[in-house]
Each structure stands twice: as structure tokens, then as C-alpha cells.
N, C-alpha and C. Protein backbone atom coordinates (compact mmCIF):
# COMPACT_ATOMS: atom_id res chain seq x y z
N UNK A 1 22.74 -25.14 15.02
CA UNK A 1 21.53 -25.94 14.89
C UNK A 1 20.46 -25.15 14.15
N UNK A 2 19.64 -25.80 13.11
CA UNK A 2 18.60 -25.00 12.38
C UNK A 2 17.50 -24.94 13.45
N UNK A 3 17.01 -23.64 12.82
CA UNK A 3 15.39 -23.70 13.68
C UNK A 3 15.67 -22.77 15.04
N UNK A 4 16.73 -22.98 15.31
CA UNK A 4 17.13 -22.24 16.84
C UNK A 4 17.05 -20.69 16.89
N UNK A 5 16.15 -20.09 17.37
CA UNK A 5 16.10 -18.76 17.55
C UNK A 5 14.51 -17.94 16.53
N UNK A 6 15.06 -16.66 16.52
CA UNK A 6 13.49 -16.16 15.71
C UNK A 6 14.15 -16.23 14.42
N UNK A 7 13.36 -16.10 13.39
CA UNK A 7 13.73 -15.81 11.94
C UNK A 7 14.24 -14.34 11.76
N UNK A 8 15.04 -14.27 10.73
CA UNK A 8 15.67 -13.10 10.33
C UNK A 8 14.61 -11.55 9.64
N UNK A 9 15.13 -10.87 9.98
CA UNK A 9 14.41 -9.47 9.38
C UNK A 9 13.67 -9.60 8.34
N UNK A 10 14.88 -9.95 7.18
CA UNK A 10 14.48 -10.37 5.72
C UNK A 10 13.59 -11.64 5.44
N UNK A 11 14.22 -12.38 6.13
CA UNK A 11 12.63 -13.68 6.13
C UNK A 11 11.67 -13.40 6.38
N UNK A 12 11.27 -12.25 7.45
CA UNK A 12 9.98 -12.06 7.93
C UNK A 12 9.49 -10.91 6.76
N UNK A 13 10.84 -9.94 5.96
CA UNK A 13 10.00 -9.65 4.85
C UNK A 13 9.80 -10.41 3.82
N UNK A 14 10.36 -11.34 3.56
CA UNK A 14 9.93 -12.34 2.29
C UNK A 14 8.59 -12.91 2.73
N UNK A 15 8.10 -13.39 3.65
CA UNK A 15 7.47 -14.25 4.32
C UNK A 15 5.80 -12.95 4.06
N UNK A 16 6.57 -11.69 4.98
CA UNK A 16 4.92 -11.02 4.63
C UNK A 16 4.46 -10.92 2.88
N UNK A 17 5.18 -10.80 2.32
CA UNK A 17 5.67 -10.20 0.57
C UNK A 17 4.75 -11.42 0.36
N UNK A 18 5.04 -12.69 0.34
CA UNK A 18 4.69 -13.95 -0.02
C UNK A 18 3.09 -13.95 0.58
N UNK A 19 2.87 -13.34 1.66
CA UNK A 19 1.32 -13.46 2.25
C UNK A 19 0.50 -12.56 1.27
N UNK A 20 0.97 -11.24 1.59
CA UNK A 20 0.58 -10.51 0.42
C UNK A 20 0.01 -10.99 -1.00
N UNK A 21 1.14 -11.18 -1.67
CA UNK A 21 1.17 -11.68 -3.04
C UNK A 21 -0.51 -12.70 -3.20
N UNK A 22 -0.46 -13.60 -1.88
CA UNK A 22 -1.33 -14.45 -2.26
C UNK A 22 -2.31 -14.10 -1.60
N UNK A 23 -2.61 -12.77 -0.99
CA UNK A 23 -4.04 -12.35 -0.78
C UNK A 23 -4.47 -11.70 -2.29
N UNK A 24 -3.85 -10.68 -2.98
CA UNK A 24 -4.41 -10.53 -4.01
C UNK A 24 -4.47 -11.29 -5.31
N UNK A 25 -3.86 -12.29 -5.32
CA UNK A 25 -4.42 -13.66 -6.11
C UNK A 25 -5.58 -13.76 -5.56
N UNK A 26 -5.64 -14.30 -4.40
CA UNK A 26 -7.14 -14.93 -3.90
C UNK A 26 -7.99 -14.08 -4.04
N UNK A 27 -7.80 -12.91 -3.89
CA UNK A 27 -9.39 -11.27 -4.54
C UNK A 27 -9.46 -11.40 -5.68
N UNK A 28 -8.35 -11.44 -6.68
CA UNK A 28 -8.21 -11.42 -8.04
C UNK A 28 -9.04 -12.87 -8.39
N UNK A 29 -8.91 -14.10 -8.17
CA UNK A 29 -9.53 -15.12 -8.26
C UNK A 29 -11.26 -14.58 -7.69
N UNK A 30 -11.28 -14.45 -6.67
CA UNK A 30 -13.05 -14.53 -6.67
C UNK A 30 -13.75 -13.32 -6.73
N UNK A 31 -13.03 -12.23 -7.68
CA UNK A 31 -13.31 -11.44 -8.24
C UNK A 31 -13.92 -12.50 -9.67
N UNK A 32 -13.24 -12.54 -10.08
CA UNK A 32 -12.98 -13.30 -11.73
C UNK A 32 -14.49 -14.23 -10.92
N UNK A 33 -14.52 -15.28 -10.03
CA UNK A 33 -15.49 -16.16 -10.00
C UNK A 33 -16.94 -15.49 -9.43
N UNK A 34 -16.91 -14.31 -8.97
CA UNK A 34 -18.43 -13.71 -8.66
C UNK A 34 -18.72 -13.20 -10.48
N UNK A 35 -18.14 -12.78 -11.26
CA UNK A 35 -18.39 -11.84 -12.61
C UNK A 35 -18.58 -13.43 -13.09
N UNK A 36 -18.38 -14.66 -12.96
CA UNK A 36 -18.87 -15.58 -14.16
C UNK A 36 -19.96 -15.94 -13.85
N UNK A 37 -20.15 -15.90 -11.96
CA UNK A 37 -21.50 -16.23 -11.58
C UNK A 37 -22.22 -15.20 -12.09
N UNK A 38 -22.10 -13.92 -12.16
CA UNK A 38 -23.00 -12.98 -12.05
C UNK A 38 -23.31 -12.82 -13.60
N UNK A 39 -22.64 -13.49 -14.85
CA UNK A 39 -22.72 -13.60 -16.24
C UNK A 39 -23.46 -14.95 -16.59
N UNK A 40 -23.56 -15.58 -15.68
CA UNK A 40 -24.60 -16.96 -15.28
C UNK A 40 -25.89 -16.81 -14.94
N UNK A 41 -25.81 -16.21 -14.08
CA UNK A 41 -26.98 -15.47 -13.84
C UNK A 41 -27.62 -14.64 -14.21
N UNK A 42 -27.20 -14.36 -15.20
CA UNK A 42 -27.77 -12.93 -16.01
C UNK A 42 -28.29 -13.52 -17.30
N UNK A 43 -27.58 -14.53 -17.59
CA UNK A 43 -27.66 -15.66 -18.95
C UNK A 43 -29.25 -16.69 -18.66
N UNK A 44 -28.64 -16.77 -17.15
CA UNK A 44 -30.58 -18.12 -17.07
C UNK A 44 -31.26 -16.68 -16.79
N UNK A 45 -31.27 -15.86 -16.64
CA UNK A 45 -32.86 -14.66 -16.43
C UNK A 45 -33.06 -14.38 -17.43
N UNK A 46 -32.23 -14.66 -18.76
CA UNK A 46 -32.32 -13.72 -19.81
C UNK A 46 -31.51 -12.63 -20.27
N UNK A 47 -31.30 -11.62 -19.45
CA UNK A 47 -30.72 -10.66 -19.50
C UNK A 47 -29.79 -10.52 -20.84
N UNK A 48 -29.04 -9.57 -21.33
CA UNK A 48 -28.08 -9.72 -22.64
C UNK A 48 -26.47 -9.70 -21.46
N UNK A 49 -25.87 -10.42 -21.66
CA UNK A 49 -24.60 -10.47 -21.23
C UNK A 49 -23.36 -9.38 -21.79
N UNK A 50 -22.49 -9.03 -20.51
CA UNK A 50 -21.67 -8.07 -21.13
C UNK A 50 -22.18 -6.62 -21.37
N UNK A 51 -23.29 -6.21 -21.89
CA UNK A 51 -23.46 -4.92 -22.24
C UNK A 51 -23.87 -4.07 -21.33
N UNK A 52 -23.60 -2.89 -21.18
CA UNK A 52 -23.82 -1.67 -20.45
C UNK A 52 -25.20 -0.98 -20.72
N UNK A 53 -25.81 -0.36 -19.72
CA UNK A 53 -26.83 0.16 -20.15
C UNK A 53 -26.47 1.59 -20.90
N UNK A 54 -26.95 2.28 -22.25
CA UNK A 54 -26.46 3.17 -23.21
C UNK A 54 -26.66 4.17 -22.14
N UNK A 55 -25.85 5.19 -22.04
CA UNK A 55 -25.81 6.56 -21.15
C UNK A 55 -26.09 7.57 -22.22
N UNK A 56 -26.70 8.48 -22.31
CA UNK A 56 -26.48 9.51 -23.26
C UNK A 56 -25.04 10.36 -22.94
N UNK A 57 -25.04 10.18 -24.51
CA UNK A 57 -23.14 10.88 -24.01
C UNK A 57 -22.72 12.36 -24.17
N UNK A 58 -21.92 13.11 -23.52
CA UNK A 58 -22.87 14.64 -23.49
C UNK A 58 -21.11 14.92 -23.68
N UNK A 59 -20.89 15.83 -24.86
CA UNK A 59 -19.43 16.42 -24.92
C UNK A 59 -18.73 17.63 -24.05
N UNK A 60 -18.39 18.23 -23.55
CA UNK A 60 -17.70 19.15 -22.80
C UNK A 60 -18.04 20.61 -23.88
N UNK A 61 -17.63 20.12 -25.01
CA UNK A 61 -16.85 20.92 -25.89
C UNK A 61 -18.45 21.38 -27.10
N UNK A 62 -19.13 20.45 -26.98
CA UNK A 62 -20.69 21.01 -27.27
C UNK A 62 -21.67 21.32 -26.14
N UNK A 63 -21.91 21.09 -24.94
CA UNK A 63 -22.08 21.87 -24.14
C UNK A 63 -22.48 23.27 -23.61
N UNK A 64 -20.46 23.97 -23.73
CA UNK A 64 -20.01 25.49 -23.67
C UNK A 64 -20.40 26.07 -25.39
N UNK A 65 -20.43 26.42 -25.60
CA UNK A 65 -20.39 28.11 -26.68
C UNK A 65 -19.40 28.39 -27.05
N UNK A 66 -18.05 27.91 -28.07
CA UNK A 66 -16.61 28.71 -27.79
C UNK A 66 -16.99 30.11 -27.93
N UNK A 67 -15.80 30.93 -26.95
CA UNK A 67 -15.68 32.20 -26.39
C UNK A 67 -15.18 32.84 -28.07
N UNK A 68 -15.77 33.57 -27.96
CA UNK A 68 -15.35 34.63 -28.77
C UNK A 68 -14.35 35.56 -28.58
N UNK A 69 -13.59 35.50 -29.97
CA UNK A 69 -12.23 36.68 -29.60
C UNK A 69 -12.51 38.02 -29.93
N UNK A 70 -12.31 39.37 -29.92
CA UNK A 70 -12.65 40.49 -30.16
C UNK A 70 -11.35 41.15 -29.65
């Protein structure tokens, strides 16, 4: 008879796999829907969309002094 008893090992891992899967869809989704609100909102204040505020960009390699060989 179907249904009779607990589900199998492997069902209960397909079954978590499958929960999984569709929790990070659902983050991945209202991830994606807070960044259009928050590009909406940035659009009616004015703001410029997309761009970063400029950092001054500082090299490693101008920085140091190369070492001198002797």
C-alpha cells in the first residue's frame, strides 16, 4: 500500500535539496527586488543611478619605494 510508513532516506534528501534550492531562489529574488526598489528610489530623489561614489585609488606598488639592489 502507498503512503504506509515514513519516507525513505533519499526522499528526505531530495525533499531537503528541493527546500534548499528554493530558499535561495527566494533571497536571490528579493535580493534582485530590494536593488530595483532601492534604484527607484534613488531615481524619484534624484540621485544618479548605478554609480559608486569615486574612492581615490592608491597603488601598492607607488606607495613603497622599490628596494634597491647593491
Amino acid at each position: 500500500m502507498a503512503g504506509r510508513g515514513n519516507p525513505s532516506f533519499l526522499k528526505n534528501q531530495k525533499a531537503k535539496k528541493r527546500v534548499e534550492k528554493a530558499n535561495e531562489k527566494r533571497a536571490a529574488r528579493q535580493a534582485r527586488h530590494a536593488e530595483k526598489a532601492a534604484a527607484r528610489a534613488a531615481k524619484e530623489n534624484g540621485e544618479p543611478v548605478g554609480q559608486e561614489p569615486l574612492a581615490p585609488e592608491t597603488d601598492a606598488a607607488e606607495a613603497t619605494p622599490p628596494a634597491t639592489e647593491e
